[in-house]
C-alpha atoms as a PDB file:
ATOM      1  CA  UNK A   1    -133.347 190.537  66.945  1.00  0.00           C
ATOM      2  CA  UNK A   2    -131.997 187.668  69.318  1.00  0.00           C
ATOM      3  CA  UNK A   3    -131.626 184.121  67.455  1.00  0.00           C
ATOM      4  CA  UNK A   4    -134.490 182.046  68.768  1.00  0.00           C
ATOM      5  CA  UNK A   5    -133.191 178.886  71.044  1.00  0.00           C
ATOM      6  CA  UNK A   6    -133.257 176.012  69.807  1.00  0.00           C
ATOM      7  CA  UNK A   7    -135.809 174.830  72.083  1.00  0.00           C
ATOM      8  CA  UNK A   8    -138.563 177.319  70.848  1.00  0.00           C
ATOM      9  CA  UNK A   9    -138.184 176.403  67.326  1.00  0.00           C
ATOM     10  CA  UNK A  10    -141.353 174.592  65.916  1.00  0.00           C
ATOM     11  CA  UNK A  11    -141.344 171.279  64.939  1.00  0.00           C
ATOM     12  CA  UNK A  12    -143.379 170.859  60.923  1.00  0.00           C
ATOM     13  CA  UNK A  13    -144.009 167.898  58.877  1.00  0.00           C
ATOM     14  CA  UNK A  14    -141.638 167.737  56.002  1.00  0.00           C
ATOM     15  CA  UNK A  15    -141.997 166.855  52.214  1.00  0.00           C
ATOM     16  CA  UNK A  16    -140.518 165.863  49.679  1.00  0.00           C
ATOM     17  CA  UNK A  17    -139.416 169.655  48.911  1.00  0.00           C
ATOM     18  CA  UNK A  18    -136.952 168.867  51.762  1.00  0.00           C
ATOM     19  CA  UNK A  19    -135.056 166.461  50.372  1.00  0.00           C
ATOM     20  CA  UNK A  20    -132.289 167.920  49.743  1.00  0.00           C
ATOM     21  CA  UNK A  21    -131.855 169.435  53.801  1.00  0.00           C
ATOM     22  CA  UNK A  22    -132.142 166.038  54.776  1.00  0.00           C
ATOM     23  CA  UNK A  23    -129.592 164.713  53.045  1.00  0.00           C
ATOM     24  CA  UNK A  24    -127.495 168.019  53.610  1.00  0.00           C
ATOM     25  CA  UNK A  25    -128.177 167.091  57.715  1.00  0.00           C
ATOM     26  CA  UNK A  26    -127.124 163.226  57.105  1.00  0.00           C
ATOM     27  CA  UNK A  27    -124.164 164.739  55.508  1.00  0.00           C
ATOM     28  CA  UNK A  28    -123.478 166.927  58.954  1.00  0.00           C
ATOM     29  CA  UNK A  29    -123.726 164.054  60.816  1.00  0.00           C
ATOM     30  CA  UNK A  30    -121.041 161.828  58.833  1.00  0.00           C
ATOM     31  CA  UNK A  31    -123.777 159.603  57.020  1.00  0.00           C
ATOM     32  CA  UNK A  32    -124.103 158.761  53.416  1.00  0.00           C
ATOM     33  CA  UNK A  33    -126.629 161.453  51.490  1.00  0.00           C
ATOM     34  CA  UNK A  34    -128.461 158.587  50.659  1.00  0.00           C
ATOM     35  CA  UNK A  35    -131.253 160.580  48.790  1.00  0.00           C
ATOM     36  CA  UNK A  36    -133.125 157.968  47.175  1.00  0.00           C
ATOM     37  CA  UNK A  37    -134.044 156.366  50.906  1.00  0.00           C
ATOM     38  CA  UNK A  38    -134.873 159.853  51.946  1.00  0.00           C
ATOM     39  CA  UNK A  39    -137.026 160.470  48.729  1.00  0.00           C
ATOM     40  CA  UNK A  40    -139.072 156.655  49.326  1.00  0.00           C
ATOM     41  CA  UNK A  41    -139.323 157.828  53.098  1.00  0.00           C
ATOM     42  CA  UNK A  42    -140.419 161.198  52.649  1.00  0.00           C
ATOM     43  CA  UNK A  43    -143.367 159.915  50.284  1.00  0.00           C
ATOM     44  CA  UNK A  44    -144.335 156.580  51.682  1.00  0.00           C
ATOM     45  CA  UNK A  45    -143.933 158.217  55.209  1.00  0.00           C
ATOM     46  CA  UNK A  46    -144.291 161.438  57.362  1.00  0.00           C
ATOM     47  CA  UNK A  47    -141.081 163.589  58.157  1.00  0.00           C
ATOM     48  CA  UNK A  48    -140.926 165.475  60.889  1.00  0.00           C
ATOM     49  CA  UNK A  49    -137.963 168.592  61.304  1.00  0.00           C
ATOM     50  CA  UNK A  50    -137.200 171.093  63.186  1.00  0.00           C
ATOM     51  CA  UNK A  51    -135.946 174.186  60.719  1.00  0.00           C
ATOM     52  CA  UNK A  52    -132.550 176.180  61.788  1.00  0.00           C
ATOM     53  CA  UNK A  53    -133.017 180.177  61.127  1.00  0.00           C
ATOM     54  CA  UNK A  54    -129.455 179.927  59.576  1.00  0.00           C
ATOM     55  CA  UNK A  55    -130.700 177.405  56.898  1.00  0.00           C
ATOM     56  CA  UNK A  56    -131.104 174.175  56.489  1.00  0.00           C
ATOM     57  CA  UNK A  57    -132.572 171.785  59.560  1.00  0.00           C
ATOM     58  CA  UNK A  58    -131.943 171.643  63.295  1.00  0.00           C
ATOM     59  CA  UNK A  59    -133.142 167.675  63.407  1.00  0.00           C
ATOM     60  CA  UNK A  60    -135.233 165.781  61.734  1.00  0.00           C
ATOM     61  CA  UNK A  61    -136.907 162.176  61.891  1.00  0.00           C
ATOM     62  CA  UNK A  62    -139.489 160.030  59.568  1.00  0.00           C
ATOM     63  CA  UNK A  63    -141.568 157.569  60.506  1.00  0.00           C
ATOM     64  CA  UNK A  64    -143.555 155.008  58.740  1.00  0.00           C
ATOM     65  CA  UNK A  65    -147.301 154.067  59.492  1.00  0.00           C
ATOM     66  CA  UNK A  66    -148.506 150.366  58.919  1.00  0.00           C
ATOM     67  CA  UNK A  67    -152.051 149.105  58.948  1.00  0.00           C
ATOM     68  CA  UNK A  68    -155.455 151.016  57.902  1.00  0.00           C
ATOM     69  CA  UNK A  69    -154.893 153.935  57.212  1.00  0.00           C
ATOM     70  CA  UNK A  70    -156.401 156.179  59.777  1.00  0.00           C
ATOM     71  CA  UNK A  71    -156.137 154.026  62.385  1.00  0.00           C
ATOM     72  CA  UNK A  72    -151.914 152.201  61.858  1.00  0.00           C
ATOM     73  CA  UNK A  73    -151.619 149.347  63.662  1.00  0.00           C
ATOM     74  CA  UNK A  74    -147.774 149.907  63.810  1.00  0.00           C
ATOM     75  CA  UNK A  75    -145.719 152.899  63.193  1.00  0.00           C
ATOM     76  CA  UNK A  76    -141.505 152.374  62.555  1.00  0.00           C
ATOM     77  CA  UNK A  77    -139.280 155.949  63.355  1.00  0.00           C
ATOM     78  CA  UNK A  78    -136.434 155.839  61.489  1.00  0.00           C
ATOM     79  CA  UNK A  79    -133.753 158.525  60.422  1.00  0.00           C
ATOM     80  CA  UNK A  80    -133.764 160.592  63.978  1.00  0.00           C
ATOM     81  CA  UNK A  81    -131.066 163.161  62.949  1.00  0.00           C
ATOM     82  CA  UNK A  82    -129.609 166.537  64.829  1.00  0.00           C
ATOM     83  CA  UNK A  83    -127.066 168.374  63.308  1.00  0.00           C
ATOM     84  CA  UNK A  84    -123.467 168.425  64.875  1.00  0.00           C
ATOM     85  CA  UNK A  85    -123.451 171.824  65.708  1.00  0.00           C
ATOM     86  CA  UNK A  86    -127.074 171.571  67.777  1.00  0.00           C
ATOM     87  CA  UNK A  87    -125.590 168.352  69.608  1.00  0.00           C
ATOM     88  CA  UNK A  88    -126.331 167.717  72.930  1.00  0.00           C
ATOM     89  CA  UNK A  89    -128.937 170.378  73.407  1.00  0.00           C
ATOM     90  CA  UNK A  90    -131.962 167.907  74.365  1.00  0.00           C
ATOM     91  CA  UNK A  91    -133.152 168.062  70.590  1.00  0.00           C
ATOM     92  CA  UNK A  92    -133.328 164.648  69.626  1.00  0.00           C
ATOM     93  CA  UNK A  93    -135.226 164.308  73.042  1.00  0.00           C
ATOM     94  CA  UNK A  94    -137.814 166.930  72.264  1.00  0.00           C
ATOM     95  CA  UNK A  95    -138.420 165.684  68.477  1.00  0.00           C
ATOM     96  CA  UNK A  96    -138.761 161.750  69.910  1.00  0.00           C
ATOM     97  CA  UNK A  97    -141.256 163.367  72.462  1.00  0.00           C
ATOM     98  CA  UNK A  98    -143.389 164.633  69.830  1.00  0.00           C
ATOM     99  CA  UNK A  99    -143.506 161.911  67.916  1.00  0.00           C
ATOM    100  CA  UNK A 100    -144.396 159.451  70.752  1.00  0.00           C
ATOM    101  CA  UNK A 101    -147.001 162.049  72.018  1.00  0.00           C
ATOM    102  CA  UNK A 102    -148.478 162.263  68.120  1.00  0.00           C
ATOM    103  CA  UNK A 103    -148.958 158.788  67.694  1.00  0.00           C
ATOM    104  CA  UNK A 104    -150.834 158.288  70.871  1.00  0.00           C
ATOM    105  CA  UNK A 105    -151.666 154.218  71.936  1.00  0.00           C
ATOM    106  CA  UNK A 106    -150.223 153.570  68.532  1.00  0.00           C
ATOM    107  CA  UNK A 107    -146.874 150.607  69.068  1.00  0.00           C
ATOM    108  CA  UNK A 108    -143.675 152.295  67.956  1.00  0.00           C
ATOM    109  CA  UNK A 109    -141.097 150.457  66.750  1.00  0.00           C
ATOM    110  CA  UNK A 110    -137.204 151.377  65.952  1.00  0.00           C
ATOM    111  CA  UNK A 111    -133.597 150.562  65.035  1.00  0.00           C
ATOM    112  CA  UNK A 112    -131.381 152.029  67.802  1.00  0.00           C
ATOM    113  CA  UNK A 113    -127.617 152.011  67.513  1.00  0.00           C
ATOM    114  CA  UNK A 114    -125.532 151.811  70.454  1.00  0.00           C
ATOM    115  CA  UNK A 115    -125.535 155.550  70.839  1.00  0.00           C
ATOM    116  CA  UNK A 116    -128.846 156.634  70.160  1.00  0.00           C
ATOM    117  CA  UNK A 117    -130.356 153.500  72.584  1.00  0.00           C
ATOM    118  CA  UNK A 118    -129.868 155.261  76.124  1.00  0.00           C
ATOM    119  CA  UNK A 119    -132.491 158.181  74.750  1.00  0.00           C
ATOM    120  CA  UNK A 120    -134.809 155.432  73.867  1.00  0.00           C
ATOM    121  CA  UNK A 121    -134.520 153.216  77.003  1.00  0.00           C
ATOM    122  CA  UNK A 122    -135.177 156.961  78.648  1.00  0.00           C
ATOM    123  CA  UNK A 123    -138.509 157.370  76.826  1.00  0.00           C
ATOM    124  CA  UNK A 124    -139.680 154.009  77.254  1.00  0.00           C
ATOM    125  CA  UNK A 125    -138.346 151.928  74.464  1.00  0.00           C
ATOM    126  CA  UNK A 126    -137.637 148.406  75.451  1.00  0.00           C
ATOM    127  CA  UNK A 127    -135.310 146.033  73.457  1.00  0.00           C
ATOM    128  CA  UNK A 128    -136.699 143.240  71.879  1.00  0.00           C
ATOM    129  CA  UNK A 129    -134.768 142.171  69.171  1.00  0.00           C
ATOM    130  CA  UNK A 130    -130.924 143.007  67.603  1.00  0.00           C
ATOM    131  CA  UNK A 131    -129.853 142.344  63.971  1.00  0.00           C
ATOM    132  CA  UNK A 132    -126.586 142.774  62.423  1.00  0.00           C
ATOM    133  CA  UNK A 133    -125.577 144.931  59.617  1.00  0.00           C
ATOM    134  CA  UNK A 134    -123.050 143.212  57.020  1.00  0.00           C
ATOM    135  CA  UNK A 135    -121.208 144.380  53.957  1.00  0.00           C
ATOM    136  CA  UNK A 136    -118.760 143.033  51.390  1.00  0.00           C
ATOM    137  CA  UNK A 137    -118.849 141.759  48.379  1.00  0.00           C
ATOM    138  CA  UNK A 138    -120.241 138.575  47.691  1.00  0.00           C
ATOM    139  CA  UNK A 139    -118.330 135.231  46.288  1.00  0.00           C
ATOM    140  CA  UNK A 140    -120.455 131.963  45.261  1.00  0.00           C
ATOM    141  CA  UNK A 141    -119.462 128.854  46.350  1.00  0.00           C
ATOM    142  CA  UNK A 142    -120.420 125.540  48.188  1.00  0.00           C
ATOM    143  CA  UNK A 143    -123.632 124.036  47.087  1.00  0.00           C
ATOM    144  CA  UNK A 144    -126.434 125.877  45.254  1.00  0.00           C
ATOM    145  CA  UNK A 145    -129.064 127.055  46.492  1.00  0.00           C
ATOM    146  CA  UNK A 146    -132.069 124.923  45.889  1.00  0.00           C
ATOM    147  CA  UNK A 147    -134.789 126.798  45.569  1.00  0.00           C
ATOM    148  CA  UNK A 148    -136.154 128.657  42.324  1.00  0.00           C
ATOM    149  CA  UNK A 149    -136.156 132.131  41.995  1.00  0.00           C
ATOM    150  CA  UNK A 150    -136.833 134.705  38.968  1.00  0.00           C
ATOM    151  CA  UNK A 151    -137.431 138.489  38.509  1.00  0.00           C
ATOM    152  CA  UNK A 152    -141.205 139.312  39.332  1.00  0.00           C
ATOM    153  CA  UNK A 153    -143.564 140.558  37.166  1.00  0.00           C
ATOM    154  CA  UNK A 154    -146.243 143.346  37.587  1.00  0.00           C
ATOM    155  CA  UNK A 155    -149.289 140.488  38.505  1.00  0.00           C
ATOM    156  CA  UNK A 156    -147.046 139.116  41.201  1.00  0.00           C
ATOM    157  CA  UNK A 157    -147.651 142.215  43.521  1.00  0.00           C
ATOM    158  CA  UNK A 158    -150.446 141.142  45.210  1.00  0.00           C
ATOM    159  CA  UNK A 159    -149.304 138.352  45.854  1.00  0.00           C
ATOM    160  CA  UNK A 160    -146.330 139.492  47.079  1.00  0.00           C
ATOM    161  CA  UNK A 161    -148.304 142.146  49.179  1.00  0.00           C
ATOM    162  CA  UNK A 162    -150.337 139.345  50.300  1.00  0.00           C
ATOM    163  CA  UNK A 163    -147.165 137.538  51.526  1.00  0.00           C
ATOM    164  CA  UNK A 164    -145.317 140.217  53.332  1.00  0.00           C
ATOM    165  CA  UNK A 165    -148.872 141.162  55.257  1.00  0.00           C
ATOM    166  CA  UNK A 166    -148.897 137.580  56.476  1.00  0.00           C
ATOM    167  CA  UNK A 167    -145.671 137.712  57.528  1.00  0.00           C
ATOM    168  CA  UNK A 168    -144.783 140.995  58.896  1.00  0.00           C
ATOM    169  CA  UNK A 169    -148.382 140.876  60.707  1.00  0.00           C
ATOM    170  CA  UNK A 170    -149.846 143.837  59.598  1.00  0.00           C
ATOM    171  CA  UNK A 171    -150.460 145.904  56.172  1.00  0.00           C
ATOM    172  CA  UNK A 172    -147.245 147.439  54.429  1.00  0.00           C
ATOM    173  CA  UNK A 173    -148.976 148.424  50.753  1.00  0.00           C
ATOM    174  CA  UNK A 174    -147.662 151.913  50.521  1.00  0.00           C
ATOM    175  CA  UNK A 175    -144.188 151.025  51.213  1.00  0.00           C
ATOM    176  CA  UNK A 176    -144.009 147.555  49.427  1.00  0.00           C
ATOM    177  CA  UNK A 177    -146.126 148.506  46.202  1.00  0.00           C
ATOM    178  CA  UNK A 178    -143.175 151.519  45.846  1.00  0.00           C
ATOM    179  CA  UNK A 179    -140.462 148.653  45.486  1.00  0.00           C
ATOM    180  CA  UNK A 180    -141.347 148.049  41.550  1.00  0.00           C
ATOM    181  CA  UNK A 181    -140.130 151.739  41.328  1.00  0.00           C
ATOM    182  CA  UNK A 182    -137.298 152.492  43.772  1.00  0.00           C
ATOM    183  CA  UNK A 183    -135.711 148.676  43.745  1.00  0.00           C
ATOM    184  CA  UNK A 184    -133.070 147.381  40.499  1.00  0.00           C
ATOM    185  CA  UNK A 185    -134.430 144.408  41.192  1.00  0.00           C
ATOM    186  CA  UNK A 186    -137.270 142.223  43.072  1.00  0.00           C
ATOM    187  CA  UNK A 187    -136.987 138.348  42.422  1.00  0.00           C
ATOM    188  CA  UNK A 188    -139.315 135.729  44.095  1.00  0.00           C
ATOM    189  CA  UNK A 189    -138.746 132.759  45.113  1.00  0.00           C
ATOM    190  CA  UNK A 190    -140.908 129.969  44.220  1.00  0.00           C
ATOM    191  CA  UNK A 191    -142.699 126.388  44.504  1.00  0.00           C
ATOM    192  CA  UNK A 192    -144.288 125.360  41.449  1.00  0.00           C
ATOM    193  CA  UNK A 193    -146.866 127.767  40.191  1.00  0.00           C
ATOM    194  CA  UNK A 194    -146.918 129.517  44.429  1.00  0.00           C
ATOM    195  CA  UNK A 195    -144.642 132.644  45.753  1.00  0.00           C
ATOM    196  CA  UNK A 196    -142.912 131.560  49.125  1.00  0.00           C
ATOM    197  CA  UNK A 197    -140.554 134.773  49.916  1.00  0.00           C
ATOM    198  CA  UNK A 198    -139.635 137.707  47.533  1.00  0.00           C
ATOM    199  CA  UNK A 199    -136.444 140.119  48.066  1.00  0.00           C
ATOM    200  CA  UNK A 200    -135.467 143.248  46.666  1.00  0.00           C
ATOM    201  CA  UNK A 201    -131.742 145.001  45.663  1.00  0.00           C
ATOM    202  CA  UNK A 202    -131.690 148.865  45.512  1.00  0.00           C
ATOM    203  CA  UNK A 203    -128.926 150.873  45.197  1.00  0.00           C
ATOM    204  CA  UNK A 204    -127.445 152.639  48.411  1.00  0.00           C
ATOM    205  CA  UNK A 205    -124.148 154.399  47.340  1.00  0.00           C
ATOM    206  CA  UNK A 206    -121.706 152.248  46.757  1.00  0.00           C
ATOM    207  CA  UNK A 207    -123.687 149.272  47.546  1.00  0.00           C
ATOM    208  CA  UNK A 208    -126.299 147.008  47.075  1.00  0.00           C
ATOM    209  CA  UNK A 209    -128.918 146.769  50.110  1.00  0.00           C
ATOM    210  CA  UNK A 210    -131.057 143.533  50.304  1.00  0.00           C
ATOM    211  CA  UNK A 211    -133.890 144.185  51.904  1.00  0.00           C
ATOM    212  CA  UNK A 212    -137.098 143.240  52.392  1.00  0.00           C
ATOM    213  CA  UNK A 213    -136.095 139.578  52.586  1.00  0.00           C
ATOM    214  CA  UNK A 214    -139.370 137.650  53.309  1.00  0.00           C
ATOM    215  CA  UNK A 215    -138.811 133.801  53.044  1.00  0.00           C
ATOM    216  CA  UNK A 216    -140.591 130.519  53.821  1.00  0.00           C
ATOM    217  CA  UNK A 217    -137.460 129.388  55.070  1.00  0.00           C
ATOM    218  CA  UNK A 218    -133.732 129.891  55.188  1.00  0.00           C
ATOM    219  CA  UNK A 219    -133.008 127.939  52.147  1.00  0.00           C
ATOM    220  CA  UNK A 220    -135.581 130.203  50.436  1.00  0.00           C
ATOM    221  CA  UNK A 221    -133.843 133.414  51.793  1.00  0.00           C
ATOM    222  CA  UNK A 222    -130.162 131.928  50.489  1.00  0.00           C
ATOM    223  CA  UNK A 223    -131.719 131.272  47.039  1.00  0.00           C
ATOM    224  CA  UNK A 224    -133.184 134.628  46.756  1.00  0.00           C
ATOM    225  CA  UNK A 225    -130.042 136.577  48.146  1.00  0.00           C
ATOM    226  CA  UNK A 226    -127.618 134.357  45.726  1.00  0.00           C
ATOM    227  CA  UNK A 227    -130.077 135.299  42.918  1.00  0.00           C
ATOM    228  CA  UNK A 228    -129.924 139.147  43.436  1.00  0.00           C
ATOM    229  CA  UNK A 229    -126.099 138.895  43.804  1.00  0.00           C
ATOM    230  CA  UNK A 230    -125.533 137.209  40.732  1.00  0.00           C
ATOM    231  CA  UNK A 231    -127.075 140.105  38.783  1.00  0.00           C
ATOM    232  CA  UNK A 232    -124.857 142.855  40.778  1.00  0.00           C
ATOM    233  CA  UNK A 233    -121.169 143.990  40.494  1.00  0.00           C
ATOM    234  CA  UNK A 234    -121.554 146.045  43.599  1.00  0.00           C
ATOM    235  CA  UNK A 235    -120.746 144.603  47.592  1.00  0.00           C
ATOM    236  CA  UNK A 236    -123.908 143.586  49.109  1.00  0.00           C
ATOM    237  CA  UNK A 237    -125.659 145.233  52.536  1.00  0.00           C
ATOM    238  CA  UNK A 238    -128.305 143.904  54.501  1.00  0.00           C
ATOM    239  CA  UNK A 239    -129.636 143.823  58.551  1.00  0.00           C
ATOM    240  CA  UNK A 240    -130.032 140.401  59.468  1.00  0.00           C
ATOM    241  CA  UNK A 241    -132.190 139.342  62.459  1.00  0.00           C
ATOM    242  CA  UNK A 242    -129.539 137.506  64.853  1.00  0.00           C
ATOM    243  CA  UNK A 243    -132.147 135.125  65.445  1.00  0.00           C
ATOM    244  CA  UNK A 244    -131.760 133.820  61.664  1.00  0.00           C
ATOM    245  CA  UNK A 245    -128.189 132.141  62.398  1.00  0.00           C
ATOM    246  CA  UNK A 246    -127.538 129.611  59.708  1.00  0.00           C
ATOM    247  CA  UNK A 247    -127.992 132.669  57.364  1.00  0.00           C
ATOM    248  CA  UNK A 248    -125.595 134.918  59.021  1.00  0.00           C
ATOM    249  CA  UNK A 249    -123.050 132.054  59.080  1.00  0.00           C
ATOM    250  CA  UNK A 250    -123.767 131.456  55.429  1.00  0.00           C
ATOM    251  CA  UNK A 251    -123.455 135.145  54.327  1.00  0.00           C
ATOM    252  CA  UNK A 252    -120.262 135.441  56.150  1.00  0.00           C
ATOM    253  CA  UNK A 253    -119.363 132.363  54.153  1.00  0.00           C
ATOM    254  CA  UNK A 254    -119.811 134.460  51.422  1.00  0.00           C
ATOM    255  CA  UNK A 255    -117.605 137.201  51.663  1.00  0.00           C
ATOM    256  CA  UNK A 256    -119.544 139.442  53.456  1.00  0.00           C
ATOM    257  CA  UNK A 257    -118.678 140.815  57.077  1.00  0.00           C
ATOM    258  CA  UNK A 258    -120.443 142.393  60.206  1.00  0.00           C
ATOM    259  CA  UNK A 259    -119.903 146.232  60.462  1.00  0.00           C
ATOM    260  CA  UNK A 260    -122.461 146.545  63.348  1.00  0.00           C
ATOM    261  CA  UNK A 261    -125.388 145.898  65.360  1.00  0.00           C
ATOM    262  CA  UNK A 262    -128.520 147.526  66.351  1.00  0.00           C
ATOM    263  CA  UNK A 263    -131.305 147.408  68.960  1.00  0.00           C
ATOM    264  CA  UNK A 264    -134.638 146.642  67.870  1.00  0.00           C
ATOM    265  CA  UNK A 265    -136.673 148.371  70.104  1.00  0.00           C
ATOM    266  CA  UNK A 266    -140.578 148.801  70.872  1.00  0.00           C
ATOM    267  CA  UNK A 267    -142.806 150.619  72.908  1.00  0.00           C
ATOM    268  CA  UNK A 268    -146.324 149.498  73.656  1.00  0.00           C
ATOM    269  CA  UNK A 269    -145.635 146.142  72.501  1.00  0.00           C
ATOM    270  CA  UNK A 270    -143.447 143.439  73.872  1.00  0.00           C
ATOM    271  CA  UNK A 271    -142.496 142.431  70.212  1.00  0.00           C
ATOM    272  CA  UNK A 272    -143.585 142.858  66.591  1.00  0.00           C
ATOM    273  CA  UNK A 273    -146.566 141.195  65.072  1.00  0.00           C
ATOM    274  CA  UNK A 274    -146.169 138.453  62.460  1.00  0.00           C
ATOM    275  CA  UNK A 275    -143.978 135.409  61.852  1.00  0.00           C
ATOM    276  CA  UNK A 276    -140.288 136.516  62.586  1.00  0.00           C
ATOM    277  CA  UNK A 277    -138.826 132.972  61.392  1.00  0.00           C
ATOM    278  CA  UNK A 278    -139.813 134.555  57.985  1.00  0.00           C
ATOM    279  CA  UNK A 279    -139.037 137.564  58.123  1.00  0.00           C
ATOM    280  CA  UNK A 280    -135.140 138.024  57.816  1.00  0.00           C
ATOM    281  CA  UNK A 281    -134.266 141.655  56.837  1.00  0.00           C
ATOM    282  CA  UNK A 282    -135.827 144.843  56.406  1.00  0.00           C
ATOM    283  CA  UNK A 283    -136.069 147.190  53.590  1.00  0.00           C
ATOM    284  CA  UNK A 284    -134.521 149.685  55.755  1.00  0.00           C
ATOM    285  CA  UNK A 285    -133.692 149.851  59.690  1.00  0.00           C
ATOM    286  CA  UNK A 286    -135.318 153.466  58.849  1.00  0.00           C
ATOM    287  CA  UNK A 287    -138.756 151.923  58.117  1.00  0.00           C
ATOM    288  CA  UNK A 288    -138.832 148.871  60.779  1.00  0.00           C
END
C-alpha cells in the first residue's frame, strides 16, 4: 500500500500522551526538548498534530485560549513545529490554516521569528509588537532595587490572578493558577499590605526563564527580577517587550545579552488588550 502524502494526513488534537513526540519533533528541528513547557502547554492548552505513518509527528502546534471559557476572548499559537524531513511541503501552512479556520472571529495572537514571519504575514498576521530574547547569567551591582519583594503564598493567587487579568486585559486562570506547580519560584512585589507585579522562575534546560513579569512599573519589574536571581545559580532567560527600554538597558547591565528577536503578531486585532506599560515578559512566547 502507497504511503499516504503528507497532505492527506489528518490533523487531531493532541494530549498529554504525546508528550514525548513533541519533544522528539522539537528535537528534529534543533530545539531544546523542553518537556516541562510542552507538558504545561499540552494541559493548560489544545495541541494540534499531524501524525507521520513512520512514527512519531509530521507537525504540530498548541495554542492557548484566554477569556470565558466557551467563548475566549484571545487565543496565543505557540510551538508551530514540522519535522526536517517534511520541510517545505506546505505543512506548516495547512496546520496554521486550520487553526485560524477553528477559531473563527476569535483574535489570534503569536511570536514569529524571522523565519516563520513571511507564512504569517501570508495568512494575515500583522506585526504589532517585537521583544527581545536575552540570556546570561546575571551579576548584581549598582543601586538596589527599591521595591519589596518576597516568595508568595497560596492566598496571594487571587490576587495575583486578579492582577495579571487587569493587566493582560483579559482572563488567564488556567495558565496562571498552574504557576504554583510548574514555577521554582513566584515572588511578588509589594506596597505595604497591596501586590503591584508578581514574576515567576521555572526551569528551561540549562536556564532560568523569567516570565510572566507583570509590574506596576519598571522599578517594580527590576526588584522582582533581582529577587528571583538571587535565589538561582543558573543564567537567566526572558522576552522583553522592546518598548520597556530602561529594563533592557538595565538587564544588559547585568550580564545578560540579546540572542534574538521576535515578531509579535495579531490577526483580528490591531494590538493586544490590557496595559502593555505593565506587562513586560511573557511566561512563554509559546503562550502569548
Amino acid at each position: 500500500m502507497p504511503t499516504p502524502s503528507v497532505a492527506a494526513l489528518p490533523i487531531r488534537r493532541l494530549t498529554p500522551r504525546d508528550l514525548t513526540a513533541c519533544a522528539d519533533l522539537s528535537e528534529d528541528r534543533g530545539w531544546p526538548r523542553e518537556e516541562h513547557k510542552w507538558r504545561l502547554l499540552l494541559t493548560a492548552g489544545k495541541g494540534y498534530g499531524i501524525d507521520d505513518p513512520g512514527g512519531g509527528l509530521v507537525a504540530a502546534c498548541v495554542i492557548t485560549e484566554y477569556g470565558p471559557g466557551e467563548r475566549p476572548d484571545l487565543v496565543a499559537i505557540g510551538m508551530v513545529l514540522v519535522a526536517e524531513r517534511h520541510a517545505r511541503q506546505g505543512v506548516g501552512r495547512r496546520l496554521m490554516r486550520h487553526i485560524v479556520s477553528a477559531m473563527g472571529a476569535t483574535p489570534l495572537t503569536l511570536y514569529a521569528t524571522p523565519y516563520g514571519r513571511p507564512l504569517y504575514e501570508q495568512l494575515g498576521f500583522k506585526t504589532t509588537g517585537r521583544s527581545e530574547m536575552l540570556k546570561g547569567p546575571f551579576a548584581p551591582g549598582g543601586p538596589e532595587p527599591r521595591v519589596a519583594t518576597r516568595a508568595a503564598a497560596a492566598e496571594d493567587l487571587g490576587s495575583i490572578l486578579r492582577l495579571d487579568e487587569e493587566v493582560f486585559g483579559t482572563d488567564r486562570t488556567p495558565l496562571i493558577a498552574r504557576l504554583p506547580a510548574f514555577s521554582d519560584q513566584l515572588r511578588v512585589a509589594v506596597d505595604g499590605d497591596r501586590i503591584v507585579g508578581y514574576a515567576a522562575a521555572w526551569p528551561n534546560m540549562d536556564t532560568q526563564v523569567v516570565g510572566p513579569l507583570i509590574a506596576r512599573d519598571t522599578e517594580t519589574a527590576k526588584s522582582l527580577i533581582a529577587s528571583l536571581a538571587d535565589r538561582t545559580d543558573r543564567p537567566l532567560r526572558t522576552d522583553i517587550d522592546i518598548r520597556h527600554e530602561e529594563l533592557l538597558a538595565w538587564v544588559k547591565e547585568r550580564g545578560l545579552t540579546s540572542v534574538a528577536m521576535n515578531s509579535v503578531m495579531t490577526y483580528g486585532i490591531t494590538e493586544l488588550p490590557g496595559d502593555w506599560t505593565r506587562r513586560f515578559a511573557p511566561l512563554t512566547v509559546a503562550a502569548g
